[in-house]
Protein backbone atom coordinates (compact mmCIF):
# COMPACT_ATOMS: atom_id res chain seq x y z
CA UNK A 1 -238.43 -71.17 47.17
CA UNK A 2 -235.49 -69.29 45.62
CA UNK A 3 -232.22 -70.43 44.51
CA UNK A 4 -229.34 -68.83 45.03
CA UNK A 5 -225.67 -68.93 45.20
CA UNK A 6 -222.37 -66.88 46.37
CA UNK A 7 -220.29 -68.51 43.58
CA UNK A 8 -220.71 -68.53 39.96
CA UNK A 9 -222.76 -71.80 40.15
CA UNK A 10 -221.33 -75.13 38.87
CA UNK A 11 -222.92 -78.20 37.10
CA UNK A 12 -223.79 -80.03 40.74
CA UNK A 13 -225.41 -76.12 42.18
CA UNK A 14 -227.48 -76.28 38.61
CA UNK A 15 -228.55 -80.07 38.71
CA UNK A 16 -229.40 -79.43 42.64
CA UNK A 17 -231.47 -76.55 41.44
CA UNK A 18 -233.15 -78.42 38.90
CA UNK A 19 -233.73 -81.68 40.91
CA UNK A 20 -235.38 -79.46 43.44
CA UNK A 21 -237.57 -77.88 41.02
CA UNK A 22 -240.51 -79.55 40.56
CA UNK A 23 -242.99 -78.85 37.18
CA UNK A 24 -244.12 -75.91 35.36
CA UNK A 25 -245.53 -73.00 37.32
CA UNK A 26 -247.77 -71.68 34.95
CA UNK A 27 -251.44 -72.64 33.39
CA UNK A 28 -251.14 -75.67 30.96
CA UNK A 29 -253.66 -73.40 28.45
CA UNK A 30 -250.48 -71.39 27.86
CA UNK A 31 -248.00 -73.90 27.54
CA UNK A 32 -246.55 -73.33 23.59
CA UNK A 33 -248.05 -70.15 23.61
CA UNK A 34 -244.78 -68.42 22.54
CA UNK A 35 -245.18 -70.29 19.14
CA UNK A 36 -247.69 -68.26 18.24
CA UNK A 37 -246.97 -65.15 16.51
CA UNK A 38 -246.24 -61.56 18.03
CA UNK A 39 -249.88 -60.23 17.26
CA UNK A 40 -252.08 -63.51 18.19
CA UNK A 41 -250.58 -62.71 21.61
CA UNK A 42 -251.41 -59.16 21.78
CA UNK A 43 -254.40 -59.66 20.57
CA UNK A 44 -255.06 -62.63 22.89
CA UNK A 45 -257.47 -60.94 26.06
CA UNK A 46 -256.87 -63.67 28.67
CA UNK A 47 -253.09 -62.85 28.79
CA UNK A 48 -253.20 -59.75 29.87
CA UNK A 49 -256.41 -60.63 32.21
CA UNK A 50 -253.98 -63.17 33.63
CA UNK A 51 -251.51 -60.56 34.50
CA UNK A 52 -248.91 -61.68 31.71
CA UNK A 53 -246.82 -59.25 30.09
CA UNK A 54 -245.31 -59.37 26.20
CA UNK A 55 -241.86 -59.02 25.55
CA UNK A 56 -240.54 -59.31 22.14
CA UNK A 57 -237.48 -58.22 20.47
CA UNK A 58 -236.00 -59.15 16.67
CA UNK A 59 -232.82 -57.63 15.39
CA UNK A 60 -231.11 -58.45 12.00
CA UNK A 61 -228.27 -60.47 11.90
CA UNK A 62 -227.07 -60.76 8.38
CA UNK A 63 -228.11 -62.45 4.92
CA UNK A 64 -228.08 -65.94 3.09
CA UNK A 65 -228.02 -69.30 4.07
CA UNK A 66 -224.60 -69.65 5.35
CA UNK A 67 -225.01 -66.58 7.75
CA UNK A 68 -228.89 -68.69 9.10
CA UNK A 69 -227.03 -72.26 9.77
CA UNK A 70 -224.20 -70.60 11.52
CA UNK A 71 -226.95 -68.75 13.57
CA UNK A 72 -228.99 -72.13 13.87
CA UNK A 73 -225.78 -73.23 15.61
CA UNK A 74 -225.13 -70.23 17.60
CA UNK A 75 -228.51 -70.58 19.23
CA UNK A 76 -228.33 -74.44 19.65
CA UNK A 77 -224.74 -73.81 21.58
CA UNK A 78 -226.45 -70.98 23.58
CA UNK A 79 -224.09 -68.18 22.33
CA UNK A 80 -227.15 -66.00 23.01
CA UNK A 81 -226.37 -66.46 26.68
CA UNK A 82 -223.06 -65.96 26.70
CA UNK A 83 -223.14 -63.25 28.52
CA UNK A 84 -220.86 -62.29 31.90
CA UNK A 85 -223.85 -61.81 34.22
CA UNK A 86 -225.72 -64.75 32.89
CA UNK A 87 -225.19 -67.94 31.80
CA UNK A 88 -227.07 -71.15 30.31
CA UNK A 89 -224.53 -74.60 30.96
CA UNK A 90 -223.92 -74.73 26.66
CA UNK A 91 -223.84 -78.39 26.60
CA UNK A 92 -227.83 -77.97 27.20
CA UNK A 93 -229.31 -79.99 24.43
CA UNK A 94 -232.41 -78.60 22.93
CA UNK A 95 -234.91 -81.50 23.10
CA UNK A 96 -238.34 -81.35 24.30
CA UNK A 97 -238.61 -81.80 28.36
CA UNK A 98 -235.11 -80.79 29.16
CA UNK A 99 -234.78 -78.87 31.93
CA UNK A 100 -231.90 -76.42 32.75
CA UNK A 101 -230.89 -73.25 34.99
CA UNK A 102 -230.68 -69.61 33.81
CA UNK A 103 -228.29 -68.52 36.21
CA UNK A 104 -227.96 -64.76 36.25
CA UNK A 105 -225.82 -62.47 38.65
CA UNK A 106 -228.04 -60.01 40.71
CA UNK A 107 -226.77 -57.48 43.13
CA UNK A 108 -224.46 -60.13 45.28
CA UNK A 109 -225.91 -63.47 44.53
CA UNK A 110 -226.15 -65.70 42.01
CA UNK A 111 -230.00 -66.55 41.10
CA UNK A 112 -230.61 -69.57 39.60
CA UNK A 113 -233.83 -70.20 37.76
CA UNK A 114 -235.21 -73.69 36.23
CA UNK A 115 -236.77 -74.17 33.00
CA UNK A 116 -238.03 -76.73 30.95
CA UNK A 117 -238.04 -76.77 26.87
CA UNK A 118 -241.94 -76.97 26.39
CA UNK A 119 -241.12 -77.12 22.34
CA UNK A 120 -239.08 -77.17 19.36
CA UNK A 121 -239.66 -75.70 15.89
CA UNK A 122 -237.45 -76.19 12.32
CA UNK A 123 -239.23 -75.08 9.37
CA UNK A 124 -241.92 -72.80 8.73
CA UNK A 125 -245.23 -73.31 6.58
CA UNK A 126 -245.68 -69.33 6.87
CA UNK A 127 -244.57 -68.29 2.95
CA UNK A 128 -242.88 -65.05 3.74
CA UNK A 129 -239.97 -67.48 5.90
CA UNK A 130 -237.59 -69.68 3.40
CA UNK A 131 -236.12 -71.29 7.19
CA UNK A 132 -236.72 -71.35 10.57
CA UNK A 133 -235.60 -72.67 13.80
CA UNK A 134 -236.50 -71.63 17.54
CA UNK A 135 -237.49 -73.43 20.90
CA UNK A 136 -239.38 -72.45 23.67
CA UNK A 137 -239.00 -72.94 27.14
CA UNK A 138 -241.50 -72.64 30.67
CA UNK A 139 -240.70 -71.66 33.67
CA UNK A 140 -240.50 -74.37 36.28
CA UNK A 141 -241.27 -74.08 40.51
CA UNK A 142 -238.50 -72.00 41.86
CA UNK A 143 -238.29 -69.71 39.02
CA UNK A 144 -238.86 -65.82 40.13
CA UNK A 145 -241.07 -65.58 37.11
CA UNK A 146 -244.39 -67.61 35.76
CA UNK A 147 -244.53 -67.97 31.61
CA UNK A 148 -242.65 -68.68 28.49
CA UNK A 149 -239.64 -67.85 26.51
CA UNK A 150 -238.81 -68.43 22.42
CA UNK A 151 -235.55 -67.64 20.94
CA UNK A 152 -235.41 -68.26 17.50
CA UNK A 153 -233.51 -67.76 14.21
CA UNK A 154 -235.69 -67.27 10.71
CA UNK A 155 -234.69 -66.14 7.16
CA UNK A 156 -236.79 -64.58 5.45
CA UNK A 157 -238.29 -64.48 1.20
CA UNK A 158 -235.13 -61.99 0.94
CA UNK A 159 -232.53 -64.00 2.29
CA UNK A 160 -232.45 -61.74 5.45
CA UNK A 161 -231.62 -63.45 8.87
CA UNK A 162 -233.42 -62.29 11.91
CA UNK A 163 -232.59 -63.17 15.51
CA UNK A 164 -235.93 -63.11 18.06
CA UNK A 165 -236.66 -63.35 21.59
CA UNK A 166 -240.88 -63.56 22.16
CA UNK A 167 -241.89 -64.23 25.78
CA UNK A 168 -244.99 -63.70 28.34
CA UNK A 169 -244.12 -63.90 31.78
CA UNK A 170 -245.41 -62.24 35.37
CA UNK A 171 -244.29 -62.43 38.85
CA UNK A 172 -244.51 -65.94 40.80
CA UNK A 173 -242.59 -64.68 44.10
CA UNK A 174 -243.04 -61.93 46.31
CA UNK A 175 -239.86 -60.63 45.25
CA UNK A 176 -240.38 -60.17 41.67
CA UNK A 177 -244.01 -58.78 42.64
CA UNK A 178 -242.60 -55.99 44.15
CA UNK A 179 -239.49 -55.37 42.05
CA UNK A 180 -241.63 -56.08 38.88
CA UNK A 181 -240.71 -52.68 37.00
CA UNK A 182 -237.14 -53.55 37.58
CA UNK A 183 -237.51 -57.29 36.68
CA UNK A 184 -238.99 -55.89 32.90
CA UNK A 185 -236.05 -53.16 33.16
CA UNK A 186 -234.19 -56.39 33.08
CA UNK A 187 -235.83 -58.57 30.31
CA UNK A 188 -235.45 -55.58 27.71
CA UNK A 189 -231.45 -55.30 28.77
CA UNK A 190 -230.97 -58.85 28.89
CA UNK A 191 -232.89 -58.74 24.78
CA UNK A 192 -230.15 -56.04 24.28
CA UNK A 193 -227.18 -57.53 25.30
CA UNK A 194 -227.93 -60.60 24.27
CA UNK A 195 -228.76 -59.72 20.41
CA UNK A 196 -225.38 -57.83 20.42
CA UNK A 197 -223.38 -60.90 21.77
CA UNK A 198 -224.94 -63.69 19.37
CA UNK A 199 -224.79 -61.24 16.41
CA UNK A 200 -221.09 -60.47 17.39
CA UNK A 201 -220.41 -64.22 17.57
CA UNK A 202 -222.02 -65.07 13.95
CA UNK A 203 -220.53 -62.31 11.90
CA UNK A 204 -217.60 -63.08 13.05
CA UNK A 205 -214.73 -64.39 10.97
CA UNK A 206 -214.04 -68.39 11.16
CA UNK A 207 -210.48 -68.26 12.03
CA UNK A 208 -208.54 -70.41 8.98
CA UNK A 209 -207.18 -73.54 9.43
């Protein structure tokens, strides 16, 4: 089961896709998996036994607390996906056990792809982190992909303000199987392009009033 579309997809092709969708596609041992720390999951053996691959990226955005709430906000509007080949609906709340469409533009077709938000994390008992806030989210039946994704935003002891994408993911359709180089091709663009447009969007200016 794939979804696709001809058309940018609206709200009823992204409700149909996630009506259709079913529950998670992936083991329920990795479910919140992505809250873990870059090295626990390199480290961790069954992952890669599994056939899941890491991908992690973390860029700076800016410094102090004004610069982290506006990025807080940035991620909880979905600027991170505001992108012109892919797309999250922005009015997605972030609560646990919503589920929503990635809808990304490959080729011809649209390919829509349902996911659920597995978690939610604010605050940080790690002391090198003054703030903290990221979600995760699992892939659902009819997603091209089997795993996890975390976006978050964290300042750090020096005021710093990082953005981060951590995710472990592997092929759940034939078509990703064989296209699997180009599907990771893809996750470390997507990482790219994405960092640039949600740093773009909380450096800039606020327009005055």
């Amino acid at each position: 089961m794939v979804f696709l579309c001809w058309n940018r997809p609206s709200l009823k092709d992204q409700k149909d896709c996630i009506n259709k969708s079913g529950s998670f596609n992936y083991d329920t041992k990795y479910r919140g998996a992505t809250a873990k720390p870059l090295s626990s999951l390199l480290q961790d053996g069954e992952l890669a036994k599994d056939g899941f691959f890491v991908n992690h990226s973390r860029v700076l955005v800016g410094s102090g607390l004004p610069t982290y709430e506006k990025a807080k906000t940035a991620l909880q509007s979905w600027r991170h996906f505001a992108l012109n080949w892919a797309f999250v609906n922005p009015k997605t709340p972030i609560r646990t056990e919503t589920k929503f469409c990635v809808c990304t533009k490959q080729f011809l077709p649209w390919v829509l792809m349902p996911l659920q938000v597995s978690y939610v994390t604010e605050g940080s008992d790690r002391e090198k982190l003054k703030a903290s806030f990221g979600f995760g989210s699992g892939t659902l039946q009819g997603h091209l992909l089997a795993g996890e994704e975390r976006f978050s935003v964290e300042m750090d002891a020096n005021d710093q303000v990082w953005y981060e994408i951590l995710s472990l993911s592997k092929p759940a359709h034939f078509l990703s199987s064989i296209g699997y180089p180009y599907v990771q091709f893809q996750q470390k663009y997507f990482a790219h392009q994405s960092a640039n447009a949600f740093i773009k969007h909380v450096t800039a200016e606020t327009p005055p009033l």
